[in-house]
N, C-alpha and C. Protein backbone atom coordinates (compact mmCIF):
# COMPACT_ATOMS: atom_id res chain seq x y z
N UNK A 1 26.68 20.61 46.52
CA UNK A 1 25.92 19.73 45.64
C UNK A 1 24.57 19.46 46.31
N UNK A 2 23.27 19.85 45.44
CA UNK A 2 22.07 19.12 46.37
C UNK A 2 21.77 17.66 46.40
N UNK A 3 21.04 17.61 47.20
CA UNK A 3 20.96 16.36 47.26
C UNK A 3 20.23 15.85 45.97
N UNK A 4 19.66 16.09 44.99
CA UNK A 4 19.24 15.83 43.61
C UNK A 4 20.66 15.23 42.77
N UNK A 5 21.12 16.12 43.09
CA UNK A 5 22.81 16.25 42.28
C UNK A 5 23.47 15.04 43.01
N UNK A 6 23.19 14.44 44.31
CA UNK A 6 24.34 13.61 44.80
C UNK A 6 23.46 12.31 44.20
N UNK A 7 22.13 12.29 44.68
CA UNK A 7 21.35 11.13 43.74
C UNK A 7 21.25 10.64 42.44
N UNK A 8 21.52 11.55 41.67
CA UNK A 8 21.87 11.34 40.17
C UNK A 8 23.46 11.14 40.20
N UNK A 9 23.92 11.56 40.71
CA UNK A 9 25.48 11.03 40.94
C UNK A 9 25.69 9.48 41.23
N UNK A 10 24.88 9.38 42.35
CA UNK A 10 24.95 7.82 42.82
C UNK A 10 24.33 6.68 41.48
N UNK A 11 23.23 7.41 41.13
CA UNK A 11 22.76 6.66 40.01
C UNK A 11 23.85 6.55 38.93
N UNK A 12 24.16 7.86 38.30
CA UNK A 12 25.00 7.06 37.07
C UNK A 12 26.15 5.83 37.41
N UNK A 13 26.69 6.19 38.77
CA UNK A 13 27.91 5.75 39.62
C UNK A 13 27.43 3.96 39.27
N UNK A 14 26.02 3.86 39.56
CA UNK A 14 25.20 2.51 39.37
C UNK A 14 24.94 1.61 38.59
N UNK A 15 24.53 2.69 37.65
CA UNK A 15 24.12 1.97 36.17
C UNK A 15 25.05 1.09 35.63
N UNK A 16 26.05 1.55 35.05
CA UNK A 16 27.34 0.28 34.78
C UNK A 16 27.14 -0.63 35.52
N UNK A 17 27.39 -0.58 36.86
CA UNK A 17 27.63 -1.81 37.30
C UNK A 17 26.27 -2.94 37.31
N UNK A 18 25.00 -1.99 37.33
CA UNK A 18 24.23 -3.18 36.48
C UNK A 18 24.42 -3.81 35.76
N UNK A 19 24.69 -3.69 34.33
CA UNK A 19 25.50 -4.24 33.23
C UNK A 19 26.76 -4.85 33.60
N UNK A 20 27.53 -5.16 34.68
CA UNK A 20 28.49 -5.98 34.70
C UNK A 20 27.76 -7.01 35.42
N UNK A 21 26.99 -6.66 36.41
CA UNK A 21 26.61 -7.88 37.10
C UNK A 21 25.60 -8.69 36.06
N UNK A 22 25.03 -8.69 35.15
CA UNK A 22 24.34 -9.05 34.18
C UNK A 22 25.45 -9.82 33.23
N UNK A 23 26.40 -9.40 33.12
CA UNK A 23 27.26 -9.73 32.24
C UNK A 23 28.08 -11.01 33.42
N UNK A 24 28.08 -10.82 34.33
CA UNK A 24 28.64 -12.33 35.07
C UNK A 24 27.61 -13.14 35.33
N UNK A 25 26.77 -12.91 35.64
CA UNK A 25 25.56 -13.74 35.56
C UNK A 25 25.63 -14.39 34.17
N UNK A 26 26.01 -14.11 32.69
CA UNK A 26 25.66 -14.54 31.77
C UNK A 26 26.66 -15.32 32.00
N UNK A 27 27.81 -14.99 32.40
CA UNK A 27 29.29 -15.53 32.13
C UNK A 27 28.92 -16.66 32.84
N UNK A 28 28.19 -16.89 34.48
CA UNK A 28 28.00 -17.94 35.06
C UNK A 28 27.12 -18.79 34.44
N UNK A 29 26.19 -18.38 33.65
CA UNK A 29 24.88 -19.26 32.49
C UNK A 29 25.86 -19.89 31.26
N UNK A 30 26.61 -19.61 30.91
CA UNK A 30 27.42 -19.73 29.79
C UNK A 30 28.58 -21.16 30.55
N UNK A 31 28.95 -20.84 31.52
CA UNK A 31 30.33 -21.77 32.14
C UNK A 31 29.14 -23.09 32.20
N UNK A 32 28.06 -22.79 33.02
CA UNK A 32 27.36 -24.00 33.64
C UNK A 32 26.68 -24.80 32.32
N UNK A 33 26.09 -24.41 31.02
CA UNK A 33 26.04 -25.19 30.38
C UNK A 33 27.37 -25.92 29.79
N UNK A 34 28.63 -25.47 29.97
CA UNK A 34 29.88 -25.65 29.40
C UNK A 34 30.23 -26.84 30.55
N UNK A 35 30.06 -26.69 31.47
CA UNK A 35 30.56 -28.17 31.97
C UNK A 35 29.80 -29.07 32.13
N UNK A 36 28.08 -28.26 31.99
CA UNK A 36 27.40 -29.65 31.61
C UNK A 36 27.86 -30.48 30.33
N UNK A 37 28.36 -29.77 29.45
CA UNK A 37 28.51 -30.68 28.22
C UNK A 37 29.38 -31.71 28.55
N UNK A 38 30.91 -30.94 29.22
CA UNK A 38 31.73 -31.39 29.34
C UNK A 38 31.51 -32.70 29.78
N UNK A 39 31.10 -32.80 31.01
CA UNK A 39 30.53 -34.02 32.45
C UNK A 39 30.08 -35.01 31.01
N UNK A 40 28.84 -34.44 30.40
CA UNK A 40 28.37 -35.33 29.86
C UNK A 40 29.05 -36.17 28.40
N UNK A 41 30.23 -35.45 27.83
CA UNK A 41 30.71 -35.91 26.61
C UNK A 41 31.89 -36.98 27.09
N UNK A 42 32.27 -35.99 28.21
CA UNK A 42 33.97 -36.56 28.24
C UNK A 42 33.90 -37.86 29.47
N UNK A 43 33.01 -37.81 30.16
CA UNK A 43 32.73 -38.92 30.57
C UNK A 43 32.13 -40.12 31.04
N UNK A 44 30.92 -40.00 29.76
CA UNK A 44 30.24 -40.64 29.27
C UNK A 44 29.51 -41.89 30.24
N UNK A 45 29.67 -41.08 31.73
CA UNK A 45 28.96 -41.97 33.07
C UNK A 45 27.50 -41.24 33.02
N UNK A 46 26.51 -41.76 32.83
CA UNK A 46 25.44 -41.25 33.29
C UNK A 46 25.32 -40.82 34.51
N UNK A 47 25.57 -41.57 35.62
CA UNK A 47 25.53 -41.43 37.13
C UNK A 47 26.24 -40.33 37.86
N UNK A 48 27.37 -40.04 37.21
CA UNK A 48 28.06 -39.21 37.42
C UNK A 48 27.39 -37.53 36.65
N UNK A 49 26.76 -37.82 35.48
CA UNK A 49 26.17 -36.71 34.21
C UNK A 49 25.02 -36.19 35.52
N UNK A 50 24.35 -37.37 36.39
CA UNK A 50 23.34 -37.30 36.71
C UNK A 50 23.73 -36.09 38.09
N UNK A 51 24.27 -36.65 39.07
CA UNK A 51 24.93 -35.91 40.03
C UNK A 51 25.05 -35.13 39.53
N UNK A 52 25.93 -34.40 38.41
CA UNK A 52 26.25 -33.13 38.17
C UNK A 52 25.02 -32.08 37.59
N UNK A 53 24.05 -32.88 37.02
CA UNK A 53 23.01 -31.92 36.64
C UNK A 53 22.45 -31.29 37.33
N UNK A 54 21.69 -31.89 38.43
CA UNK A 54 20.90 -30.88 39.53
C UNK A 54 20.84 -29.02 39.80
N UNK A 55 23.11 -29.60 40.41
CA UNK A 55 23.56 -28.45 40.97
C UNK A 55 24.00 -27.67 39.58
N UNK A 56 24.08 -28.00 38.40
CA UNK A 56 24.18 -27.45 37.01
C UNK A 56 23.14 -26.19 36.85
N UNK A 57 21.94 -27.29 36.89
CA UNK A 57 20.95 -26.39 36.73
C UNK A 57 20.39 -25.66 37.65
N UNK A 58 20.52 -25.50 38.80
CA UNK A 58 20.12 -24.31 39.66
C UNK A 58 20.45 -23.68 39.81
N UNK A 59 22.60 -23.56 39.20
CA UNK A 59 23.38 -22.51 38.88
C UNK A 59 22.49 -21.74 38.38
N UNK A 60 22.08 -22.39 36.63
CA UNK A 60 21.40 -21.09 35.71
C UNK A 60 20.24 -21.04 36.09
N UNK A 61 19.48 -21.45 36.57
CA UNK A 61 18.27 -21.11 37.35
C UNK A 61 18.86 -19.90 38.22
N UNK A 62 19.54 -19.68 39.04
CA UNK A 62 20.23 -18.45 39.82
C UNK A 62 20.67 -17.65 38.73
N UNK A 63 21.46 -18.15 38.08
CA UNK A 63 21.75 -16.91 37.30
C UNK A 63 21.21 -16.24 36.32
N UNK A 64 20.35 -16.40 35.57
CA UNK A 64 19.35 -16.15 35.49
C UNK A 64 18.54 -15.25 36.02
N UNK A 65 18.00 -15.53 37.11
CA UNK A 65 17.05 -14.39 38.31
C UNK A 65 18.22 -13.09 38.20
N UNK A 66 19.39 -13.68 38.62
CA UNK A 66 19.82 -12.51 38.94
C UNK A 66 20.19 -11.53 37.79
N UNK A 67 20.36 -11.85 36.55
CA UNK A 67 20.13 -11.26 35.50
C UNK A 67 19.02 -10.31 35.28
N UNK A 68 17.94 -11.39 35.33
CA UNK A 68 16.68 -10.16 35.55
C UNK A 68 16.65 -9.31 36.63
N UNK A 69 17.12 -9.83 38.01
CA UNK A 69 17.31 -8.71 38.45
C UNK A 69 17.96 -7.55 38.46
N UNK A 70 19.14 -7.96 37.99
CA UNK A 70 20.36 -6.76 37.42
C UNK A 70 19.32 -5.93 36.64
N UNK A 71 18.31 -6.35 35.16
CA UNK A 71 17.73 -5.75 34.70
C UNK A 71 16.61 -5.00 35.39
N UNK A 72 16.40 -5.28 36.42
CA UNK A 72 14.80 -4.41 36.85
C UNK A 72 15.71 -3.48 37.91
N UNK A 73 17.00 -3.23 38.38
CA UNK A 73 17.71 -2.57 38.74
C UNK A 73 17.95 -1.75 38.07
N UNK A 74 18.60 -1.88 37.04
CA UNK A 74 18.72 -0.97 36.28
C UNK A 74 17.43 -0.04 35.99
N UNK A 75 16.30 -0.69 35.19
CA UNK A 75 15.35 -0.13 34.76
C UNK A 75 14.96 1.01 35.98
N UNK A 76 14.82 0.36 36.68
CA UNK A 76 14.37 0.91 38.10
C UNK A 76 15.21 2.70 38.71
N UNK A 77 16.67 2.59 38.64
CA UNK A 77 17.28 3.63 38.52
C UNK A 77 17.21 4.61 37.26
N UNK A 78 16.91 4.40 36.51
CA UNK A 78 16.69 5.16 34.57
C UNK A 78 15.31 5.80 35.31
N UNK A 79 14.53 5.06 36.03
CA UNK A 79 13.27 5.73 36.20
C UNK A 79 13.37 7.07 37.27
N UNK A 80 14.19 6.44 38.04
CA UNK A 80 14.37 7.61 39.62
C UNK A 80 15.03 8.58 38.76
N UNK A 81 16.15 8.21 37.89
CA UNK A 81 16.69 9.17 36.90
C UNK A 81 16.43 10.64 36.68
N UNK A 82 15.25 9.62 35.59
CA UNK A 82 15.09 10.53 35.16
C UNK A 82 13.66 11.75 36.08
N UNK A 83 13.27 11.21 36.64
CA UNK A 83 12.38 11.73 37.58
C UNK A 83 13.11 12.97 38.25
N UNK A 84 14.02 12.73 38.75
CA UNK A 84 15.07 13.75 39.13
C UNK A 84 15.51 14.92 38.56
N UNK A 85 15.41 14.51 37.19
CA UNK A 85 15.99 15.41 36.07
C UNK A 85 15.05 16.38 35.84
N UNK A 86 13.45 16.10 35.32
CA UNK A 86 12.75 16.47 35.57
C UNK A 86 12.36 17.43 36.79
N UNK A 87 12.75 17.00 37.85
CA UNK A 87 12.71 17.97 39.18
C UNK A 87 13.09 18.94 39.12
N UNK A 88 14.87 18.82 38.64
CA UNK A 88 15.54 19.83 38.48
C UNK A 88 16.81 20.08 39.44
């Protein structure tokens, strides 16, 4: 196998798992507004709503980034890709 062939190997090997890590990242954006609600409906302490927001929101603030990063990963390999392909 040349080494073209093992690099495009590694890449497709890659790509998916961009898309999963994007997809837990969402899963972690999705949980963290879910117990913000929670904190804030079910027990109706501000002080307590308050404490919990901070570290709430820097979850999706993190998850987030890393979403986009999953995405410029990805993008980023589609490009070496196809560059490769092109090579030959």
């Amino acid at each position: 196998m040349s080494s073209h062939q093992e690099t495009l190997a590694a890449i497709n090997s890659a790509l998916p798992k961009c898309g999963d890590y994007q997809a837990v990242m969402l899963h972690a954006t999705n949980l963290a507004e879910e117990i913000k609600q929670k904190v804030g409906a079910a027990v109706g302490e501000t002080a307590l709503y308050e404490a919990a927001k901070a570290p709430i929101e820097a979850m999706q603030v993190s998850a987030a980034a890393a979403a986009a990063a999953g995405q410029e990963m990805r993008e980023a390999l589609i490009s070496i890709q196809r560059g490769l392909q092109r090579m030959g």
